[in-house]
C-alpha atoms as a PDB file:
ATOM      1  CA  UNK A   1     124.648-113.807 -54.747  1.00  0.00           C
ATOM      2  CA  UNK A   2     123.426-113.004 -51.139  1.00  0.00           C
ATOM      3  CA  UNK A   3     121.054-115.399 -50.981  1.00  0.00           C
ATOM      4  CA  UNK A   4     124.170-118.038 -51.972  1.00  0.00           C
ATOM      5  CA  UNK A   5     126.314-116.882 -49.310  1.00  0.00           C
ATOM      6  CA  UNK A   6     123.077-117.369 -46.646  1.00  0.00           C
ATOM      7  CA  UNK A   7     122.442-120.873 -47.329  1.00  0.00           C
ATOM      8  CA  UNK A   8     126.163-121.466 -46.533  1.00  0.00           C
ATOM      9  CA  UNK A   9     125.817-119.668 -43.110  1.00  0.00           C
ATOM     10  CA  UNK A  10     123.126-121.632 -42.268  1.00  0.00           C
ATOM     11  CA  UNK A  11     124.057-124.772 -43.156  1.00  0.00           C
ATOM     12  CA  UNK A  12     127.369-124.508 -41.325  1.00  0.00           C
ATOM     13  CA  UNK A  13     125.626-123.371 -37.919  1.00  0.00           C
ATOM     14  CA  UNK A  14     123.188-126.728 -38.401  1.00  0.00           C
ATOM     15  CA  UNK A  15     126.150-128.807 -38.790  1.00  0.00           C
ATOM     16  CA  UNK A  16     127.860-127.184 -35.247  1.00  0.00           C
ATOM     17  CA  UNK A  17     124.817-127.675 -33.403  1.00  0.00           C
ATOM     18  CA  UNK A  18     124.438-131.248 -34.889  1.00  0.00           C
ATOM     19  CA  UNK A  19     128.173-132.163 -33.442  1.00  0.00           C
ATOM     20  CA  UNK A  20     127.340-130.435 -30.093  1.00  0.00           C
ATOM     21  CA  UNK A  21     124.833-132.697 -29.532  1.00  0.00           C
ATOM     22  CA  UNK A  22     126.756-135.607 -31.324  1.00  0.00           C
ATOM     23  CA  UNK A  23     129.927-134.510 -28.998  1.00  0.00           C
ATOM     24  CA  UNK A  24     128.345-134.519 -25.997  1.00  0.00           C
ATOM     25  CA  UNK A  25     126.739-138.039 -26.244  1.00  0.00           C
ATOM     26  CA  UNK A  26     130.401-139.604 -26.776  1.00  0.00           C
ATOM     27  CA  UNK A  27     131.429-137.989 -23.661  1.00  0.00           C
ATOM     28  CA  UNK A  28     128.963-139.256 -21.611  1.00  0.00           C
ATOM     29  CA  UNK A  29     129.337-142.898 -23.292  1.00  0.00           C
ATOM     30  CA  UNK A  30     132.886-143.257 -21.442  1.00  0.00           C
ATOM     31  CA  UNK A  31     130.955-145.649 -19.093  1.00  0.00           C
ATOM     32  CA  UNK A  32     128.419-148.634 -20.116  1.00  0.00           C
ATOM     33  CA  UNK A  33     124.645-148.082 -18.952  1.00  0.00           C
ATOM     34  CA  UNK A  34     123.804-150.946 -16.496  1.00  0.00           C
ATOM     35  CA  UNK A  35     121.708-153.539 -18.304  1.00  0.00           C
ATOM     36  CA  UNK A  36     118.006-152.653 -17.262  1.00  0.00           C
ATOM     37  CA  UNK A  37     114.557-154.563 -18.611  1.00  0.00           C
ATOM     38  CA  UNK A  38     111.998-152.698 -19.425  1.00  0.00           C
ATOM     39  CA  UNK A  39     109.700-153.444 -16.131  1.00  0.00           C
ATOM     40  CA  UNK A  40     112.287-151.521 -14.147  1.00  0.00           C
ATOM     41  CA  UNK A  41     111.142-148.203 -12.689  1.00  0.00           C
ATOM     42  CA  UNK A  42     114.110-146.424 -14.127  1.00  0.00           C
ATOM     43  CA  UNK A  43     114.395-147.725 -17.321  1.00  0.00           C
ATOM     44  CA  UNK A  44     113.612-144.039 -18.725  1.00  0.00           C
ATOM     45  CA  UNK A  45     115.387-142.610 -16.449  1.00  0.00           C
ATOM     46  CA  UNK A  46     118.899-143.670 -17.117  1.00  0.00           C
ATOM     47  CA  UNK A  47     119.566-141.885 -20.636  1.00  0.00           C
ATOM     48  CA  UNK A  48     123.100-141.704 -20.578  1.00  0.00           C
ATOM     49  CA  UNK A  49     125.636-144.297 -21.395  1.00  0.00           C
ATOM     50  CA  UNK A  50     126.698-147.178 -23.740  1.00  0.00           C
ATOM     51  CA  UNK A  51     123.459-148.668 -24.373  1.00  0.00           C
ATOM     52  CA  UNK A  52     125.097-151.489 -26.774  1.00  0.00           C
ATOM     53  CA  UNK A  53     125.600-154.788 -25.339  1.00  0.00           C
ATOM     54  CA  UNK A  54     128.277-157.299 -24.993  1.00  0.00           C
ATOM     55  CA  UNK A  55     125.990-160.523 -25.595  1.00  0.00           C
ATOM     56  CA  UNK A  56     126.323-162.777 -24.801  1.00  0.00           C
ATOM     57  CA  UNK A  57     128.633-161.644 -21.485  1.00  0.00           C
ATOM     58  CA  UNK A  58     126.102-159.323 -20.697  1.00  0.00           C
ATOM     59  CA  UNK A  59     121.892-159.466 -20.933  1.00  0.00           C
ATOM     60  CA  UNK A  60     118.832-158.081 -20.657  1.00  0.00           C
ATOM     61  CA  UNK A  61     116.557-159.584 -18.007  1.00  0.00           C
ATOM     62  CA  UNK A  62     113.402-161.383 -19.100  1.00  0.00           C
ATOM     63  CA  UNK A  63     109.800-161.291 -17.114  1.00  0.00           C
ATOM     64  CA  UNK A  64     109.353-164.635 -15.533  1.00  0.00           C
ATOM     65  CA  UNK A  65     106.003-165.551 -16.546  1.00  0.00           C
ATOM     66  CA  UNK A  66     107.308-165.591 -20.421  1.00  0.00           C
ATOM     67  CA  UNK A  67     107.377-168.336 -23.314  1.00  0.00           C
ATOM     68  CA  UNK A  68     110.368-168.975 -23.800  1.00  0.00           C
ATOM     69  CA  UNK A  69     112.747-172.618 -24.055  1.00  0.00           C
ATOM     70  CA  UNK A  70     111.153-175.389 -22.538  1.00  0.00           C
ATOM     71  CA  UNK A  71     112.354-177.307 -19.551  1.00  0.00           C
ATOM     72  CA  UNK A  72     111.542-181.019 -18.117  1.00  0.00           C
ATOM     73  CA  UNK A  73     112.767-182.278 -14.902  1.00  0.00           C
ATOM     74  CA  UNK A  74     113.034-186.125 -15.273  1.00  0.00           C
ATOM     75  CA  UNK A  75     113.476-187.173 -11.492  1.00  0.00           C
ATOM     76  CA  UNK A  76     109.482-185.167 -11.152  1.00  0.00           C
ATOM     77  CA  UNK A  77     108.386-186.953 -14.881  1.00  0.00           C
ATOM     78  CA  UNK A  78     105.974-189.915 -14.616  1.00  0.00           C
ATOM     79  CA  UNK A  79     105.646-190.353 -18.036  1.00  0.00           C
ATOM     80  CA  UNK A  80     102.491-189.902 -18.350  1.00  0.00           C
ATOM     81  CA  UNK A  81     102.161-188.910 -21.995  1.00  0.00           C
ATOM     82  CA  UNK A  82      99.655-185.844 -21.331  1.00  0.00           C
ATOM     83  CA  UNK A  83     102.035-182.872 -22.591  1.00  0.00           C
ATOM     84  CA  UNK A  84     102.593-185.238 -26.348  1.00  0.00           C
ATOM     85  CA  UNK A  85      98.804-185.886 -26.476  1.00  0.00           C
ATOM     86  CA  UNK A  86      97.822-181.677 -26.277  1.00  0.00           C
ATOM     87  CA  UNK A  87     101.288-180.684 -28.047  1.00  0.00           C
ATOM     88  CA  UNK A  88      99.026-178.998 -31.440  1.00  0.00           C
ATOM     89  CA  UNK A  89     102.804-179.589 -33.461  1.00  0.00           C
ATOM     90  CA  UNK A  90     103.976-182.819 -31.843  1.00  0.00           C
ATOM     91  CA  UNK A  91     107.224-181.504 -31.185  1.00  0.00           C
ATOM     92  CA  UNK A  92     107.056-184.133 -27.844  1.00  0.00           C
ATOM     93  CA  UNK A  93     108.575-187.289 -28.222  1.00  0.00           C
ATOM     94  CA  UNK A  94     108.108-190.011 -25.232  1.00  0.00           C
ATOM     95  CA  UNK A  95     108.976-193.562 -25.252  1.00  0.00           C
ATOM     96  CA  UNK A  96     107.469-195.059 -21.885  1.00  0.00           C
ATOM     97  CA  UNK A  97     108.799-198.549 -20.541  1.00  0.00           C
ATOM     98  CA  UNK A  98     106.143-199.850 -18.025  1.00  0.00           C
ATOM     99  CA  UNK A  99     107.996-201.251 -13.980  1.00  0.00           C
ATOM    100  CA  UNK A 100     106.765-204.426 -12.482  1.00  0.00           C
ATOM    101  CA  UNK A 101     106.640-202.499  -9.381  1.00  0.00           C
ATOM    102  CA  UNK A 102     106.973-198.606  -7.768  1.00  0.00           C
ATOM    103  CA  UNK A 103     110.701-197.675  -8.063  1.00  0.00           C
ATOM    104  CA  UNK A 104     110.664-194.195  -6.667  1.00  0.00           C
ATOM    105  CA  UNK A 105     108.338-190.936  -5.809  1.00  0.00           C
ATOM    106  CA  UNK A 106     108.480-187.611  -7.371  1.00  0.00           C
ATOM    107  CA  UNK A 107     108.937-184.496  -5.388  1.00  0.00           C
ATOM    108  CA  UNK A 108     105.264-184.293  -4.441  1.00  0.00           C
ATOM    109  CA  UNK A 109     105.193-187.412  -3.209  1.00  0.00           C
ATOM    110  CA  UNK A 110     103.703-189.152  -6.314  1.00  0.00           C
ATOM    111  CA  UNK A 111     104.935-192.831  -6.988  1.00  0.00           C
ATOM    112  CA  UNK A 112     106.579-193.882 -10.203  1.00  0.00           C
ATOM    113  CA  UNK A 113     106.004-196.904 -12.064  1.00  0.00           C
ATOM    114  CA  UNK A 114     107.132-195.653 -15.933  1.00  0.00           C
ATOM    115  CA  UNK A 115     109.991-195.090 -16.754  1.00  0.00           C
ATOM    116  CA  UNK A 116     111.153-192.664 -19.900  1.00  0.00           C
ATOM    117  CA  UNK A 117     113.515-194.384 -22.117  1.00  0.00           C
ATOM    118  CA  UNK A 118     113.214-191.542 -24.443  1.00  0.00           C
ATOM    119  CA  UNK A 119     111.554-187.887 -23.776  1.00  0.00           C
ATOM    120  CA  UNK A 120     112.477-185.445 -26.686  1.00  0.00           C
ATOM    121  CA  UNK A 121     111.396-182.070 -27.363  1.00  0.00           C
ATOM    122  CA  UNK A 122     112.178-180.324 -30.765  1.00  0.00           C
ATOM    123  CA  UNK A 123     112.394-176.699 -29.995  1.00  0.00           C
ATOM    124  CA  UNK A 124     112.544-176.367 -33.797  1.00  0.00           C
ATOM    125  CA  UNK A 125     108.523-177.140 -34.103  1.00  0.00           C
ATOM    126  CA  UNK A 126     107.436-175.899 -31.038  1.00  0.00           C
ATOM    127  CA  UNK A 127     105.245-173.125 -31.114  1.00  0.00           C
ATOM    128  CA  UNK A 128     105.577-171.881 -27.345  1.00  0.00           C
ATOM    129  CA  UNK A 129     101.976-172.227 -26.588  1.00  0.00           C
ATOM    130  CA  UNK A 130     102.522-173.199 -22.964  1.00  0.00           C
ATOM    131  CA  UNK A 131      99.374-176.384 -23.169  1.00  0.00           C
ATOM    132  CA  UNK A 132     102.177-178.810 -22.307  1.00  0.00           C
ATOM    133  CA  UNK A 133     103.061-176.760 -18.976  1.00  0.00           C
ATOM    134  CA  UNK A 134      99.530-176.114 -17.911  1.00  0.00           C
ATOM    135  CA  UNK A 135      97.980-179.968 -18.106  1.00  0.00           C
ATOM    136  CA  UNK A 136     101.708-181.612 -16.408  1.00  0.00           C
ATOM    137  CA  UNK A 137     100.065-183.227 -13.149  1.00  0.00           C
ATOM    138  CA  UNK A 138     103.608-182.728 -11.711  1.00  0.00           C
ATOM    139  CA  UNK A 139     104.457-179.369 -12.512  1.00  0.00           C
ATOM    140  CA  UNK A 140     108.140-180.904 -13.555  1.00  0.00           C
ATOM    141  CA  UNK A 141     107.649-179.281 -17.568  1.00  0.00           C
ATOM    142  CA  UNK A 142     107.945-175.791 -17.056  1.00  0.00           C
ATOM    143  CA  UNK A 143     109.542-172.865 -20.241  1.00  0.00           C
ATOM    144  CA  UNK A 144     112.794-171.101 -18.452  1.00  0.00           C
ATOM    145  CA  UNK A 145     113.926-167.692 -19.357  1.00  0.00           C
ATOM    146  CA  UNK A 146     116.564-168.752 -21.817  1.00  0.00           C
ATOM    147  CA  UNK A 147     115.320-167.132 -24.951  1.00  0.00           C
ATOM    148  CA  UNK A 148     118.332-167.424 -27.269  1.00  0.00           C
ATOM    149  CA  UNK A 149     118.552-171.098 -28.246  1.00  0.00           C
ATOM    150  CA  UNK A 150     120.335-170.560 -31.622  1.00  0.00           C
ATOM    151  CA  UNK A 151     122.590-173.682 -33.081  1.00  0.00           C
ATOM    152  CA  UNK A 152     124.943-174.255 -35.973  1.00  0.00           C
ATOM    153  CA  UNK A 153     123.626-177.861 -36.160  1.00  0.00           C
ATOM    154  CA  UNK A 154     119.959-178.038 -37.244  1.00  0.00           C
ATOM    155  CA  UNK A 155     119.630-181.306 -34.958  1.00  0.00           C
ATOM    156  CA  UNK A 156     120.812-179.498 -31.791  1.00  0.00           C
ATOM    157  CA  UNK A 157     117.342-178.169 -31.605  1.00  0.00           C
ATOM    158  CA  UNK A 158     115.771-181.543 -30.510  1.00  0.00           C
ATOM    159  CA  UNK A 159     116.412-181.346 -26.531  1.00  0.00           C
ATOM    160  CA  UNK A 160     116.550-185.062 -25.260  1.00  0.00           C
ATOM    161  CA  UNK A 161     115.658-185.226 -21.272  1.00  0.00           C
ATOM    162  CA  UNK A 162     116.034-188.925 -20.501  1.00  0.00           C
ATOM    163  CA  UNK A 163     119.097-189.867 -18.632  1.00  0.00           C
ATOM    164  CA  UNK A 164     118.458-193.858 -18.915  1.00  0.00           C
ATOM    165  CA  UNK A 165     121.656-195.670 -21.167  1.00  0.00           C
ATOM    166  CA  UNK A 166     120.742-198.145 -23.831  1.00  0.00           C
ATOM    167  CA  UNK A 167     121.748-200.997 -21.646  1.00  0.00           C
ATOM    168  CA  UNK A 168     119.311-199.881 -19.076  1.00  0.00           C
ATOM    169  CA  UNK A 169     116.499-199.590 -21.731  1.00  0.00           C
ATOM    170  CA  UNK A 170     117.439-203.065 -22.245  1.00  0.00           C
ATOM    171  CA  UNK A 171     117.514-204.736 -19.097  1.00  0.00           C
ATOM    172  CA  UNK A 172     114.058-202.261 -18.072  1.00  0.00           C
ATOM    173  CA  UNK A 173     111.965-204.188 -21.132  1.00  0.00           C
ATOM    174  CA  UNK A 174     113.919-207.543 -20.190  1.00  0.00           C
ATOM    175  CA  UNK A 175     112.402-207.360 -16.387  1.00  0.00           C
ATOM    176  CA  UNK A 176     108.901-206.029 -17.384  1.00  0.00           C
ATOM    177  CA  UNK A 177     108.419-208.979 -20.434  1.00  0.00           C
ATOM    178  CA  UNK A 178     109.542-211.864 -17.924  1.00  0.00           C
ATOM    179  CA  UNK A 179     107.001-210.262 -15.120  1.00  0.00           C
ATOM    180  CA  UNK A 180     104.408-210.594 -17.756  1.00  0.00           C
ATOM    181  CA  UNK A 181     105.298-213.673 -18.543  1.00  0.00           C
ATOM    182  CA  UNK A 182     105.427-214.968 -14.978  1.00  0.00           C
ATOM    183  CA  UNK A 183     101.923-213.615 -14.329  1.00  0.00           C
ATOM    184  CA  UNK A 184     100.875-215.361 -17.216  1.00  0.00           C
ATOM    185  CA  UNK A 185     101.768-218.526 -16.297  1.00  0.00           C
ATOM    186  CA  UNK A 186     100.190-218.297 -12.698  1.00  0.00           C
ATOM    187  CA  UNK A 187      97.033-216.997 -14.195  1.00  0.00           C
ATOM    188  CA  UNK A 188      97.404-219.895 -16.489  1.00  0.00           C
ATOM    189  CA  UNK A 189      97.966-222.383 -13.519  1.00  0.00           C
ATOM    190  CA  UNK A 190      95.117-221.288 -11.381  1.00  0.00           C
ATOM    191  CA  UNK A 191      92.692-221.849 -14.606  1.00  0.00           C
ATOM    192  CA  UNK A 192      93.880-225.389 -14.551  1.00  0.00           C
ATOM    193  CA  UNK A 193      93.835-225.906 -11.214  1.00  0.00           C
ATOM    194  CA  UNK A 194      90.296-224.817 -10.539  1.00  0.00           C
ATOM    195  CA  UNK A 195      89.030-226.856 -13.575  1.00  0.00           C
ATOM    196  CA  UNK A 196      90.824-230.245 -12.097  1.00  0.00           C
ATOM    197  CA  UNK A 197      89.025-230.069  -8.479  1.00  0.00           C
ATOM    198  CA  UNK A 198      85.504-231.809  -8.595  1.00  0.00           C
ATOM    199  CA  UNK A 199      82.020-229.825  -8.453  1.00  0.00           C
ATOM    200  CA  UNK A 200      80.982-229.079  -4.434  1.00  0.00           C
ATOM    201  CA  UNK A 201      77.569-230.623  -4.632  1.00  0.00           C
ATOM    202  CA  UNK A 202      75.297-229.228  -2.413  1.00  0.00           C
ATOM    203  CA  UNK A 203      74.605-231.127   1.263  1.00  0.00           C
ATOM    204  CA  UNK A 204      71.402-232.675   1.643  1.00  0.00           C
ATOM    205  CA  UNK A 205      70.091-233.475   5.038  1.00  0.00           C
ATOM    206  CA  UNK A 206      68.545-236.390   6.049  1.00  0.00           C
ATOM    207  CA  UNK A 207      64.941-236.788   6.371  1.00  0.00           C
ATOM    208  CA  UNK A 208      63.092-237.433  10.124  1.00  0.00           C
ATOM    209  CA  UNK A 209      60.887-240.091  10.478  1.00  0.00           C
ATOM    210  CA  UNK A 210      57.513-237.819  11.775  1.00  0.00           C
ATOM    211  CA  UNK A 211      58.860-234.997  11.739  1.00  0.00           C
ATOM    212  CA  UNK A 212      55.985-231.952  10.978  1.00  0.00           C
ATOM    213  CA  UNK A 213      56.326-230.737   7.900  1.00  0.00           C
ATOM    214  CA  UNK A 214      56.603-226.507   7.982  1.00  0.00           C
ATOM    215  CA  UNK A 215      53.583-224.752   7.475  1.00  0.00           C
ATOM    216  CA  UNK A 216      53.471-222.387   4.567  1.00  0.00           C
ATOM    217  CA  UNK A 217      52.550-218.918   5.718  1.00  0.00           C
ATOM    218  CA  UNK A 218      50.274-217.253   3.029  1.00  0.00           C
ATOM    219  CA  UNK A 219      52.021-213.742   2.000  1.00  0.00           C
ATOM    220  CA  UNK A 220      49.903-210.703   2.900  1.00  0.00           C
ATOM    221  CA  UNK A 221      50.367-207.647   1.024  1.00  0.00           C
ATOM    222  CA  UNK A 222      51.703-204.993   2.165  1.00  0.00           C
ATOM    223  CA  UNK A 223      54.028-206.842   4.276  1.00  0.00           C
ATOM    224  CA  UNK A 224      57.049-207.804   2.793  1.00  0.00           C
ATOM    225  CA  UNK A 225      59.631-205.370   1.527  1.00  0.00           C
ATOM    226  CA  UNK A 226      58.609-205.236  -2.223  1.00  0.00           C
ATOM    227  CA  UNK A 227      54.988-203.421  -2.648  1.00  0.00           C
ATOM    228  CA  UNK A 228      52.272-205.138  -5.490  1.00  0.00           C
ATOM    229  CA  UNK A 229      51.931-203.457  -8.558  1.00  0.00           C
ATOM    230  CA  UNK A 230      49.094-201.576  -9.061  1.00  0.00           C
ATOM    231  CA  UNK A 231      47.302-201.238 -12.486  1.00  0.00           C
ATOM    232  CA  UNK A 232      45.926-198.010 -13.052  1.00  0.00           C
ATOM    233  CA  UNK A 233      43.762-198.644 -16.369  1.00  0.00           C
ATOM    234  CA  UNK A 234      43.725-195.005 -18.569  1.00  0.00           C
ATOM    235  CA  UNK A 235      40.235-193.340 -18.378  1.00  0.00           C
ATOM    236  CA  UNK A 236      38.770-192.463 -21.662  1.00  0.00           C
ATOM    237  CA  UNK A 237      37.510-188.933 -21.441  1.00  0.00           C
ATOM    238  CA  UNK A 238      33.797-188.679 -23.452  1.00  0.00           C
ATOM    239  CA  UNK A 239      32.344-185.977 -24.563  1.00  0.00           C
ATOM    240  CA  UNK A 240      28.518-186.046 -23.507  1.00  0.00           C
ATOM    241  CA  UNK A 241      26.230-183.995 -25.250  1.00  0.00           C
ATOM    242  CA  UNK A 242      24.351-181.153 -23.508  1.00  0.00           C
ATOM    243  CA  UNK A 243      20.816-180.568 -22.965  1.00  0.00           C
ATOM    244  CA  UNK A 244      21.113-177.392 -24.689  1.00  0.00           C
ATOM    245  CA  UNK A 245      23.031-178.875 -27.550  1.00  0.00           C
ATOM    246  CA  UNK A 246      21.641-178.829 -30.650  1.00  0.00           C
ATOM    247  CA  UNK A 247      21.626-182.497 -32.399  1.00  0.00           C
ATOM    248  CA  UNK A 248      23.510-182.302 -35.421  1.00  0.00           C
ATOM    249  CA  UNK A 249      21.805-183.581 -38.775  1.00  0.00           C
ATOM    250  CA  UNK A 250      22.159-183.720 -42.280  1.00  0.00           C
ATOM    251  CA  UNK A 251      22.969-180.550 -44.261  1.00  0.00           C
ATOM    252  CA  UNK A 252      19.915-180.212 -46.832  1.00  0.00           C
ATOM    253  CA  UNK A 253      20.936-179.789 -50.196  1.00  0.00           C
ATOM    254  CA  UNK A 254      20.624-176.334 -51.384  1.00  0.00           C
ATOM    255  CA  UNK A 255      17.712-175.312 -54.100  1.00  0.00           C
ATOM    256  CA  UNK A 256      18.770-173.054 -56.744  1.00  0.00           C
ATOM    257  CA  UNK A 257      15.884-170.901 -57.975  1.00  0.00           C
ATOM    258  CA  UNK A 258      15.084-171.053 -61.391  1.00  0.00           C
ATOM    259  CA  UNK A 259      15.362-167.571 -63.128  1.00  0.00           C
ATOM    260  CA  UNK A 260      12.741-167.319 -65.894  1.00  0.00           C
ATOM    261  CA  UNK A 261      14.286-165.439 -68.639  1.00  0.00           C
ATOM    262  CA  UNK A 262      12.433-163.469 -71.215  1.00  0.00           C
ATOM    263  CA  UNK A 263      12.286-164.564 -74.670  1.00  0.00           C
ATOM    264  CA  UNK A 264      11.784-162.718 -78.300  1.00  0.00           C
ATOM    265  CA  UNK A 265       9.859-163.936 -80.544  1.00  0.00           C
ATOM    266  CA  UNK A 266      12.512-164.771 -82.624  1.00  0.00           C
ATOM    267  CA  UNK A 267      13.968-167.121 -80.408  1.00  0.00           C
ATOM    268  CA  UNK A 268      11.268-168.994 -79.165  1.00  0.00           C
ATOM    269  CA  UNK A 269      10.252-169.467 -83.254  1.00  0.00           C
ATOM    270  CA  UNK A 270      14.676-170.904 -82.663  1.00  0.00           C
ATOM    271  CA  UNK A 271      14.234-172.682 -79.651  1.00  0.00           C
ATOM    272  CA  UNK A 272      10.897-174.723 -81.187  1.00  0.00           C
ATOM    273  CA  UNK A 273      12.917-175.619 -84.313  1.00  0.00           C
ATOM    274  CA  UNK A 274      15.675-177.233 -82.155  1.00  0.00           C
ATOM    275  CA  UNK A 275      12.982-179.370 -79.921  1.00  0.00           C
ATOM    276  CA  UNK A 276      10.613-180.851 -83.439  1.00  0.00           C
ATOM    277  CA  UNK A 277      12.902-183.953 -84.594  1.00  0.00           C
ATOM    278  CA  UNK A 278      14.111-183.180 -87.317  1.00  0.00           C
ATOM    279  CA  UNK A 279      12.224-185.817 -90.482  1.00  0.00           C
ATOM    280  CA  UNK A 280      15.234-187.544 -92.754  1.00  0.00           C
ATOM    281  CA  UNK A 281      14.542-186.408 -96.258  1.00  0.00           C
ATOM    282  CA  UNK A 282      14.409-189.847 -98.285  1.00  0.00           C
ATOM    283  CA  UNK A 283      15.468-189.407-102.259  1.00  0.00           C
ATOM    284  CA  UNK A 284      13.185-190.545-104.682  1.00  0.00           C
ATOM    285  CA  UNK A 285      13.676-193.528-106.356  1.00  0.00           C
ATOM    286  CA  UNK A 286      12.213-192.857-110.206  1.00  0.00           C
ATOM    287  CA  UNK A 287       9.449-195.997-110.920  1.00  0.00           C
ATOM    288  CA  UNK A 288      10.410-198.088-114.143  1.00  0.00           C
ATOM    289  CA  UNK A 289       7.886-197.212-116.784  1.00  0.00           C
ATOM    290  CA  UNK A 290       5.933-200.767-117.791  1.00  0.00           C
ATOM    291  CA  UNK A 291       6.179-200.979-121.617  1.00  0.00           C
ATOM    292  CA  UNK A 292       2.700-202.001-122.884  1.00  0.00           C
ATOM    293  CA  UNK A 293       2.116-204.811-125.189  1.00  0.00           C
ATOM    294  CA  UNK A 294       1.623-204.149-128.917  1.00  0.00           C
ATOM    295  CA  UNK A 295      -2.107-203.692-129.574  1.00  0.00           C
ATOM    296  CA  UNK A 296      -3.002-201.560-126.593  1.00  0.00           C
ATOM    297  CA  UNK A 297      -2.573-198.038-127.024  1.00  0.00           C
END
């Protein structure tokens, strides 16, 4: 029964320290904590407050150098298709439209003779590598701080950057086809032209009556610009044979010495009977007995 009555003791001075703490937290969240990013010196510093945002009124800041929404500036664009080529999830989409001539410069100076009918970028696919950024000769495609690019529209996430109207797009290809054609028909012209005019033959003067004819110098190597081959023939090294060599001759052919072996009797009585021919044993044939004629006996 004591032990009962203890556990209630103690759980009801856990539960008052618990709302001390709990209490004194709500009176210090009367204010909200100024929004603070984490690179900020006293981002550990300020632990009192409402630490609960009112996004998107209110935000916390972003480094500079992150990956975050991606960001062309059209006017500095000269279309040079460079970001679309390295893009590893072809999320950029560019539709170039080439200018007879240069009809501005970019920011740096460079001049522009493309112009973008159609520059997409589908923030959907894009995998915020930063490749596009780095190879942009311009520097105009650059990733903002804007982080929160969330849509109720699936198709809101493809970003179009071109500011050119569909009647512009049209007149653009109109101008650059005719230019093309013009220069065609020029280049076309001049072909004909040249082909119509007669062959320059060359002049040919006129030959004096005793008039000494030029006397041909013989050449003299050495003294003209362009030096006579020389043709180095490849010695052949050969190997001469020293005094002290030994000649080299025919390897003898080697003797085998004949190892007498001793023989039993036995075997030499074995060895004679294999060297005497051996005599074919003939059958005999029995003679026919002559019957003798009545009389003799």
């Amino acid at each position: 029964m004591k032990e009962y009555w203890m556990n209630i003791v103690s759980s009801v001075r856990t539960l008052k320290k618990g709302l001390k703490i709990t209490g004194k937290h709500m009176l210090d969240a009367r204010k909200q904590r100024t929004p603070i990013g984490p690179d900020d010196k006293n981002y550990f510093n300020e632990q009192n407050g409402i630490f609960t945002l009112q996004y998107p009124k209110e935000e916390i800041p972003v480094p500079d150098n992150g990956r975050y929404k991606l960001h062309n500036e059209i006017e500095d664009c000269i279309v040079c298709d460079k970001c679309a080529k390295i893009c590893p999830v072809n999320c950029i989409d560019i539709e170039p439209i080439r200018s007879a001539e240069v009809f501005g410069k970019t920011s740096d100076g460079t001049p522009l003779r493309i112009h973008a009918a159609k520059f997409d970028i589908d923030m959907a696919k894009c995998c915020f590598c930063g490749l596009c950024t780095t190879v942009c000769p311009t520097e105009c495609l650059t990733m903002t701080n804007e982080y929160d690019f969330s849509a109720f529209d699936f198709e809101e996430h493809n970003v179009p950057f071109s500011n050119m109207t569909p009647i512009e797009i049209l007149e653009r290809k109109k101008a650059f086809e005719e230019h093309m054609e013009k220069k065609a028909a020029e280049k076309a012209k001049t072909a004909t032209s040249t082909s119509s005019k007669p062959a320059m033959k060359p002049s040919i003067k006129p030959k004096v009556p005793g008039a000494a004819k030029p006397v041909m110098k013989p050449k003299v190597p050495g003294s003209g610009t362009a030096k006579p081959k020389v043709i180095v023939k490849p010695k052949i090294q050969v190997k001469k044979d020293s005094e002290n060599s030994p000649k080299t001759s025919k390897p003898r052919p080697v003797i085998r010495p004949k190892i007498q072996v001793k023989k039993s009797d036995n075997t030499e009585e074995q060895e004679s009977a294999k060297l005497k021919p051996k005599v074919p044993m003939r059958s005999k044939i029995p003679t026919p007995k002559k019957n003798k004629p009545e009389g003799e006996e």
